[in-house]
N, C-alpha and C. Protein backbone atom coordinates (compact mmCIF):
# COMPACT_ATOMS: atom_id res chain seq x y z
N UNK A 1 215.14 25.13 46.10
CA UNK A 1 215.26 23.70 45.91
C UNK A 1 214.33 23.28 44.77
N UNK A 2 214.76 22.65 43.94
CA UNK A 2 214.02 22.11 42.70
C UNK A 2 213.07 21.19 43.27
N UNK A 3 212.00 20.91 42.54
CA UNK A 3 210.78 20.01 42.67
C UNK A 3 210.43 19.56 41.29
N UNK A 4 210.77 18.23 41.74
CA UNK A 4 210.45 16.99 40.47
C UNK A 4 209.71 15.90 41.17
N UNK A 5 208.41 16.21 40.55
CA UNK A 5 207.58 14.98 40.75
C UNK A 5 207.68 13.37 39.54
N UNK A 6 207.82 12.25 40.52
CA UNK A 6 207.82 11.04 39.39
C UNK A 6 205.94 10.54 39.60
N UNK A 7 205.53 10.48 38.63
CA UNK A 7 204.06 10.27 38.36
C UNK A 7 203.86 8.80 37.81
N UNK A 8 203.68 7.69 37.93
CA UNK A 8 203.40 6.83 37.57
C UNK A 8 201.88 6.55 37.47
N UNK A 9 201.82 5.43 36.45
CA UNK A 9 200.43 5.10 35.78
C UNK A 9 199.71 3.65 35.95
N UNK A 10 199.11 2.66 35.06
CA UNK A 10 198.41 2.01 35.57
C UNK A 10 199.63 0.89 35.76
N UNK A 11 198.61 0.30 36.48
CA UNK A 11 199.88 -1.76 37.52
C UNK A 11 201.08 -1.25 37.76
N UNK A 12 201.60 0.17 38.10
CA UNK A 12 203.03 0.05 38.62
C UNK A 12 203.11 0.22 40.05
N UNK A 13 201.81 0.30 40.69
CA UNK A 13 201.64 -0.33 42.30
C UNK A 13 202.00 -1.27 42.16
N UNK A 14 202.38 -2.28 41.33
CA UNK A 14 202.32 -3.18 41.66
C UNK A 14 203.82 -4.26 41.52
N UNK A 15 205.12 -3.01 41.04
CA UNK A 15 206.11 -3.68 40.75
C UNK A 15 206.99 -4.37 42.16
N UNK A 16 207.89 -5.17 41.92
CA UNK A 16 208.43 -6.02 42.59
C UNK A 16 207.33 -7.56 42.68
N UNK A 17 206.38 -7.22 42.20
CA UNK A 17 205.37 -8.48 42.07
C UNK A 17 205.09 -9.22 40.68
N UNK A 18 204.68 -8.20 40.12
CA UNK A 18 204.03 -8.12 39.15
C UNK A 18 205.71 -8.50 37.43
N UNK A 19 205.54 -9.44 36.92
CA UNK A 19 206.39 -9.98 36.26
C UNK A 19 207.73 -9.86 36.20
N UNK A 20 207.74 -10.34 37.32
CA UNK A 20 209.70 -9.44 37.70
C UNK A 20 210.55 -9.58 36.88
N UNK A 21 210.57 -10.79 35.52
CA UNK A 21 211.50 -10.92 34.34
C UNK A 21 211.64 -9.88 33.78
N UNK A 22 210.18 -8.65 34.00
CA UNK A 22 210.24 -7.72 32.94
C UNK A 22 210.74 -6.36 33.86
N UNK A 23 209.95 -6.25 34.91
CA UNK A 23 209.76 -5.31 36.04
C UNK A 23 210.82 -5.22 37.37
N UNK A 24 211.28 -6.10 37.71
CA UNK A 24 212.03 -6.40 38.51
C UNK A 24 211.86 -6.69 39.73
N UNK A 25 212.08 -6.90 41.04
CA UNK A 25 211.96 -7.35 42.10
C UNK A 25 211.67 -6.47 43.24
N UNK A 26 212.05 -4.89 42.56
CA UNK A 26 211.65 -3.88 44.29
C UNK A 26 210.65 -3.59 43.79
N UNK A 27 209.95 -3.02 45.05
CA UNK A 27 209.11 -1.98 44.59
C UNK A 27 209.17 -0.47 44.78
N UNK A 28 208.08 0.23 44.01
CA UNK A 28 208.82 1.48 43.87
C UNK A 28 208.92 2.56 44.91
N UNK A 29 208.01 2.14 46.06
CA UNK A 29 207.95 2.53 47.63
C UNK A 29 209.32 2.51 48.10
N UNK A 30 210.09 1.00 47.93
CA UNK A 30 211.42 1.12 48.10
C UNK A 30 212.34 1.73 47.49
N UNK A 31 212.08 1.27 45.81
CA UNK A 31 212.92 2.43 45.51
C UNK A 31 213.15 4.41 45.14
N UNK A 32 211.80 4.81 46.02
CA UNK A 32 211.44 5.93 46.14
C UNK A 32 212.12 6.34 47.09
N UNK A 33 212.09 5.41 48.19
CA UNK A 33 213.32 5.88 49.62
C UNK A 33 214.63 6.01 49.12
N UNK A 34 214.59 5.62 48.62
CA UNK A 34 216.44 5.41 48.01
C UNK A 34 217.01 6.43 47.39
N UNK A 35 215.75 6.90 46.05
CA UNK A 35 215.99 8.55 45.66
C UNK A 35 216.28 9.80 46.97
N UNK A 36 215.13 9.16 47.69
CA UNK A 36 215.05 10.42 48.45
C UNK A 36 216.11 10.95 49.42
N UNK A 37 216.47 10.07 49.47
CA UNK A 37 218.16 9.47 50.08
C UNK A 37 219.21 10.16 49.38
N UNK A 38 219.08 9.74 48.48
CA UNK A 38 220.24 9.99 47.18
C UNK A 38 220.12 11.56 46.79
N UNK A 39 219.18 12.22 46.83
CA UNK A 39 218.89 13.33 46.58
C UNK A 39 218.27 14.39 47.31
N UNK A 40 218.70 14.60 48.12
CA UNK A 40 218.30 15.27 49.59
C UNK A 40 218.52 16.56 48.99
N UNK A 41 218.79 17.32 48.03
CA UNK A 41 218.82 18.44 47.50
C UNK A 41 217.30 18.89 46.59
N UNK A 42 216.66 17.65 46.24
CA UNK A 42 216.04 18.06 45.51
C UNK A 42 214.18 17.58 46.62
N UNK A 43 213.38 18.43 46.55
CA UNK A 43 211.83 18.16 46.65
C UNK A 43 211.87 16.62 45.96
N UNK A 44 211.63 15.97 46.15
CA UNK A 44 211.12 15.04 44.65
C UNK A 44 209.42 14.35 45.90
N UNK A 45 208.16 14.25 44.84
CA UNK A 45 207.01 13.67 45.51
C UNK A 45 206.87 12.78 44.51
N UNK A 46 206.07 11.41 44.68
CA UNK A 46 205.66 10.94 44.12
C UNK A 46 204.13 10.72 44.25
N UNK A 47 203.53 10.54 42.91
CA UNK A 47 202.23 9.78 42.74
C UNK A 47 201.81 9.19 41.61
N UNK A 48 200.79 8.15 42.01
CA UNK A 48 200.21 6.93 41.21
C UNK A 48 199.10 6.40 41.21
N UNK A 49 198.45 6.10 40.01
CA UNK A 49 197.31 6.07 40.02
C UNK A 49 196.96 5.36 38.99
N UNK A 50 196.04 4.65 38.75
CA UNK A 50 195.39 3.14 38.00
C UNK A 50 194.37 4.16 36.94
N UNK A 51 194.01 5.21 37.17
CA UNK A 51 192.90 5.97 36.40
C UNK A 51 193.71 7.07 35.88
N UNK A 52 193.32 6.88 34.34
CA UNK A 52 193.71 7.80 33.76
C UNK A 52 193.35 9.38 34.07
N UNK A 53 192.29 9.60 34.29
CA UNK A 53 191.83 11.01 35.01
C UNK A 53 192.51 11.25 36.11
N UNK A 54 193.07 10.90 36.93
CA UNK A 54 193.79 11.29 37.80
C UNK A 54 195.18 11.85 37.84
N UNK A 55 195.94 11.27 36.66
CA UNK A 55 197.23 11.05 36.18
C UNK A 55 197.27 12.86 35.47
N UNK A 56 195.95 13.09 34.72
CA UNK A 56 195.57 14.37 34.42
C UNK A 56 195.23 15.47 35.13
N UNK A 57 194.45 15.02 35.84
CA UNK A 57 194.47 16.39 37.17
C UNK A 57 195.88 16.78 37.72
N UNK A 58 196.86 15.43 38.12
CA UNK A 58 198.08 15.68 38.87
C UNK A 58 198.67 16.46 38.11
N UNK A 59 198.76 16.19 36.75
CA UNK A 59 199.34 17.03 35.64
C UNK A 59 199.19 18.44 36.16
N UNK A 60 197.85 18.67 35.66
CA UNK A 60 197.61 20.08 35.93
C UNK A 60 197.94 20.71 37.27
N UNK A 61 197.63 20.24 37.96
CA UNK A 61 197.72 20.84 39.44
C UNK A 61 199.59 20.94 39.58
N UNK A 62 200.81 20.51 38.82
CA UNK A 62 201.51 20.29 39.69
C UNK A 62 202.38 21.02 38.22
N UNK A 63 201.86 20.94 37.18
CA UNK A 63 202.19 21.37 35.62
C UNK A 63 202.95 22.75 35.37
N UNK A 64 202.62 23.82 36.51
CA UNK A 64 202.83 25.17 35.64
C UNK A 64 204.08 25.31 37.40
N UNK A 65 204.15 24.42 38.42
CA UNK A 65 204.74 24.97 39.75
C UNK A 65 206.06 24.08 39.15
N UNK A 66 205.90 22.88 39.23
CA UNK A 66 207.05 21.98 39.22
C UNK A 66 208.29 22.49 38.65
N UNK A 67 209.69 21.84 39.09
CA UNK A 67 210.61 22.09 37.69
C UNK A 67 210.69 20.57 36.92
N UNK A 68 209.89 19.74 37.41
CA UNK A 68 210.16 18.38 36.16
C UNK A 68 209.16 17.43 36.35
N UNK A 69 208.98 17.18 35.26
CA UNK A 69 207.83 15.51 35.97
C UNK A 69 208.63 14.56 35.12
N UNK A 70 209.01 13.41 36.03
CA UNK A 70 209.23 11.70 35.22
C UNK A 70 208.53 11.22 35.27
N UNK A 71 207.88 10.97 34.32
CA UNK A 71 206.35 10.28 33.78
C UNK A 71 206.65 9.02 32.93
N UNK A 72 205.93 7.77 33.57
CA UNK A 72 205.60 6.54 32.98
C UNK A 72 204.05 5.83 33.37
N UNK A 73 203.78 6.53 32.02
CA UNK A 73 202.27 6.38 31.81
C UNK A 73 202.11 4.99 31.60
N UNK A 74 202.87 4.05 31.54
CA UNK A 74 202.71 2.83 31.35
C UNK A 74 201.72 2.65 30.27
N UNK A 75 201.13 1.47 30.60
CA UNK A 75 200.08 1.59 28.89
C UNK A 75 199.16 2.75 28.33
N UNK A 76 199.01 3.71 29.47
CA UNK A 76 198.37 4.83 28.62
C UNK A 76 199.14 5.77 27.62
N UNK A 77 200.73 5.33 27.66
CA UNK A 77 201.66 5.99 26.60
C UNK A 77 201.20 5.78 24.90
N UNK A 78 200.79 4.39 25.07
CA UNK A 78 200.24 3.77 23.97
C UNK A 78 199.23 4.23 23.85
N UNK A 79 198.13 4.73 24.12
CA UNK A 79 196.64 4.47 24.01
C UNK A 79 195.76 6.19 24.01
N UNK A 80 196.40 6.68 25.22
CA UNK A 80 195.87 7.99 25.84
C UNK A 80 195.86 9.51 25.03
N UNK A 81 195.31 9.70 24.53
CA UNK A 81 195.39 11.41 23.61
C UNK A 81 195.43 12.20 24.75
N UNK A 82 194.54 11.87 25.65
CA UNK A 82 193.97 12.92 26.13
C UNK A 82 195.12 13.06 27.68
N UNK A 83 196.24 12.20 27.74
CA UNK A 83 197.38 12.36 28.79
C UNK A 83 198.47 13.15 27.89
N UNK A 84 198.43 12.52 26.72
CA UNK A 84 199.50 13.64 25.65
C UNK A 84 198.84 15.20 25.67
N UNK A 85 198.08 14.99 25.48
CA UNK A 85 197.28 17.15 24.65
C UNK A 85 197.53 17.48 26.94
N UNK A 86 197.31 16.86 27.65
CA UNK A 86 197.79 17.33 29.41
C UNK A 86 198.96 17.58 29.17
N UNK A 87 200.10 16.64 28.83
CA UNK A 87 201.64 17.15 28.25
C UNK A 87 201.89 18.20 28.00
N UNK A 88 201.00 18.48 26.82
CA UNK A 88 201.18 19.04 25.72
C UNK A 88 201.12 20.88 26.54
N UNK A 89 200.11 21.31 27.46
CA UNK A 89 199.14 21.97 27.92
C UNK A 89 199.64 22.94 29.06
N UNK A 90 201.01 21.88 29.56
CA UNK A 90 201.76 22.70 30.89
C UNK A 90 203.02 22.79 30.43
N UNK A 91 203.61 23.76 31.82
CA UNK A 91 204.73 24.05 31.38
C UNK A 91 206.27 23.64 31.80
N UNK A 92 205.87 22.87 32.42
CA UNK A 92 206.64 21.94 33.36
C UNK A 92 207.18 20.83 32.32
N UNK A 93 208.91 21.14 31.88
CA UNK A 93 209.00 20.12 30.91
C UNK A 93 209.02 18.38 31.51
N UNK A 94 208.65 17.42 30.54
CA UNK A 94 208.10 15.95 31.41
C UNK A 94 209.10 14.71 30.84
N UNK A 95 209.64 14.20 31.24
CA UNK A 95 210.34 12.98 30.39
C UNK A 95 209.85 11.63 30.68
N UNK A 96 209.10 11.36 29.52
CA UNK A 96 209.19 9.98 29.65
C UNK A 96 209.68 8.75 29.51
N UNK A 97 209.68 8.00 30.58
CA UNK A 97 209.91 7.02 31.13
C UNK A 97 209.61 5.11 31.20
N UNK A 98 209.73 4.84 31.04
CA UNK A 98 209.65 3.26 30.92
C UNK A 98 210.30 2.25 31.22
N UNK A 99 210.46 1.68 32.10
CA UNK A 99 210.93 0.25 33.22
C UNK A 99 212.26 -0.37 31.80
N UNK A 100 211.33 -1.10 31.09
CA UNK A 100 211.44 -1.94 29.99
C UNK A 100 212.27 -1.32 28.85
N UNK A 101 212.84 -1.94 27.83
CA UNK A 101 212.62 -1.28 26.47
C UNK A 101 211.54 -1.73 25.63
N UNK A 102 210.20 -0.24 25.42
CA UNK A 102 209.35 -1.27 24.85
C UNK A 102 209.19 -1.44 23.27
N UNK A 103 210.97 -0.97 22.58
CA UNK A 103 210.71 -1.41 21.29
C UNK A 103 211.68 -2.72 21.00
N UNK A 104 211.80 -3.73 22.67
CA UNK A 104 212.10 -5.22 22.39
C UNK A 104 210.76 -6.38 22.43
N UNK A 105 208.97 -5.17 22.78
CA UNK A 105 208.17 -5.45 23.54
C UNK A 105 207.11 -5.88 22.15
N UNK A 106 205.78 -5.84 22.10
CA UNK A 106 205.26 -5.82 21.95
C UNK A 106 205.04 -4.80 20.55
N UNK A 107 204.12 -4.91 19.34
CA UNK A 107 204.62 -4.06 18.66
C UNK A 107 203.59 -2.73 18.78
N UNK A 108 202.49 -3.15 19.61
CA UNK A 108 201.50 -1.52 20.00
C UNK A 108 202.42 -0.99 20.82
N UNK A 109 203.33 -1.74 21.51
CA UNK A 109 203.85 -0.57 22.43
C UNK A 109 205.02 0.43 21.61
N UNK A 110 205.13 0.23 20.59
CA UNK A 110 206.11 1.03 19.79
C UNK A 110 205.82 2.26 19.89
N UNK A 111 204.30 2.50 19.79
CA UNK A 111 204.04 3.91 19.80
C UNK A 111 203.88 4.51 21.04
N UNK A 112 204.23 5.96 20.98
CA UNK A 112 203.83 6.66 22.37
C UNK A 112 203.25 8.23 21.70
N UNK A 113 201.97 8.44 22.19
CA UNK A 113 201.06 9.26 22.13
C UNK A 113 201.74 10.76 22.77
N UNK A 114 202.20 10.28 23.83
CA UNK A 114 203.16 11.03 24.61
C UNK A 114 204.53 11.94 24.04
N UNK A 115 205.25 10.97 23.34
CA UNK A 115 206.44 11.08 23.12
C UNK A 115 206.39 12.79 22.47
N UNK A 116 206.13 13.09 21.36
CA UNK A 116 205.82 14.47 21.06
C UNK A 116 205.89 15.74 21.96
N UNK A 117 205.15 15.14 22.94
CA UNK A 117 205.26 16.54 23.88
C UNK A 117 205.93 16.43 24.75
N UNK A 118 206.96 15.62 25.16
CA UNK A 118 208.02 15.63 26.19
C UNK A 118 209.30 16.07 25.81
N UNK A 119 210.13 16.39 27.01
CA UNK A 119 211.20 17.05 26.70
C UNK A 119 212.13 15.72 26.42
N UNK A 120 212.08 14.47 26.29
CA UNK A 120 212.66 13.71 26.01
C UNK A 120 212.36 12.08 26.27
N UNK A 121 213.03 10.79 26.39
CA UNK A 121 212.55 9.73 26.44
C UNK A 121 213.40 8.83 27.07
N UNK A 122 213.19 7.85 27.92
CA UNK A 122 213.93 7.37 28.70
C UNK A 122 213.39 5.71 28.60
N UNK A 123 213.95 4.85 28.24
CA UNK A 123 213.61 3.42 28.32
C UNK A 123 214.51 2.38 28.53
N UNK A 124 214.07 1.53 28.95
CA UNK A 124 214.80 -0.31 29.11
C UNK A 124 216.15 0.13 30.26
N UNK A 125 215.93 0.35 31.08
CA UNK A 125 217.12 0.81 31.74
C UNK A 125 216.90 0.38 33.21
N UNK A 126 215.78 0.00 33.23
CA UNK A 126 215.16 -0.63 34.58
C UNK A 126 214.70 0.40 35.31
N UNK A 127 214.50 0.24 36.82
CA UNK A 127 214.08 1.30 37.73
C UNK A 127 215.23 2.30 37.43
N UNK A 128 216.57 2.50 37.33
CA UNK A 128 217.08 3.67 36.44
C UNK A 128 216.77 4.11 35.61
N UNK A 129 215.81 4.32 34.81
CA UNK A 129 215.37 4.89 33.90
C UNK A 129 214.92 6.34 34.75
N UNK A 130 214.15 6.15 36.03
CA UNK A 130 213.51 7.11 36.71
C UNK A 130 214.87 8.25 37.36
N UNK A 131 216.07 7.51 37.55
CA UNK A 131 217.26 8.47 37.96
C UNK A 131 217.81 8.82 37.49
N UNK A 132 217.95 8.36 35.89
CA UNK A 132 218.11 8.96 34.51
C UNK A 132 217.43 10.40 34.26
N UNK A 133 216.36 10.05 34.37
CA UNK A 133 215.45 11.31 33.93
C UNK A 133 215.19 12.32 34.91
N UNK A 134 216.00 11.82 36.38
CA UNK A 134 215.97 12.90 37.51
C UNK A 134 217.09 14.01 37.11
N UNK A 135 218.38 13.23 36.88
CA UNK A 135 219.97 13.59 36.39
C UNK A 135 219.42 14.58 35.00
N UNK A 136 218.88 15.04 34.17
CA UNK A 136 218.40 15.62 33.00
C UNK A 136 217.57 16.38 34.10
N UNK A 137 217.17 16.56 35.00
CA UNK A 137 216.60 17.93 35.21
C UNK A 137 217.81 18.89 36.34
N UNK A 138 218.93 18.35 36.07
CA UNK A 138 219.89 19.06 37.36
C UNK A 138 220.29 19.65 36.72
């Protein structure tokens, strides 16, 4: 059975709350049941975490076993070297991910630090973005 972990990053505890124009209305507790539902073939775990060091350990620890990580580093996509060169480091290919499209967003968010070392990129598609990037590891 395949094992794909979805890893999320900082304030996405906090969706279904947190600017639903942009984010939307569930949250991802709920829509984690729903995968797990939907995909009873596959392992899938999730975890999340507000600290960038953590987001890095999970990396590693889960990097060289996994067959996929969907990763939305949220603003550390923009910002983080040191979550890209973790990317960069395992062998577990990673796609990233993003709620939003964030080249309708903001113009720092254009960049992703990330993008380079993933096996690909997934955006503006809403909480599908994450079942997008599940469907690319089957």
């Amino acid at each position: 059975m395949k094992k794909i972990l979805i890893l999320n990053g900082p304030n996405l505890n906090l969706l279904g709350k947190r600017e639903p124009t942009v984010y939307g209305n569930t949250s991802f507790d709920t829509f984690f049941a729903e995968l797990q539902k939907k995909y009873k073939n596959l392992t899938l775990r999730y975890y999340q975490s507000n600290v960038e060091g953590e987001l890095i350990n999970k990396l590693h620890e889960v990097g060289f076993e996994f067959d996929g990580i969907v990763f939305n580093a949220a603003a550390y996509t923009h910002t983080s070297i040191a979550i890209a060169d973790a990317v960069k480091a395992i062998s577990t290919p990673v796609i990233e991910v993003h709620i939003s499209n964030v080249y309708e967003r903001e113009p720092f968010r254009h960049k992703s630090f990330l993008a380079a070392n993933a096996k690909g990129i997934i955006t503006g598609f809403g909480l599908q973005s994450y079942e997008l990037a599940i469907q690319s590891f089957l």
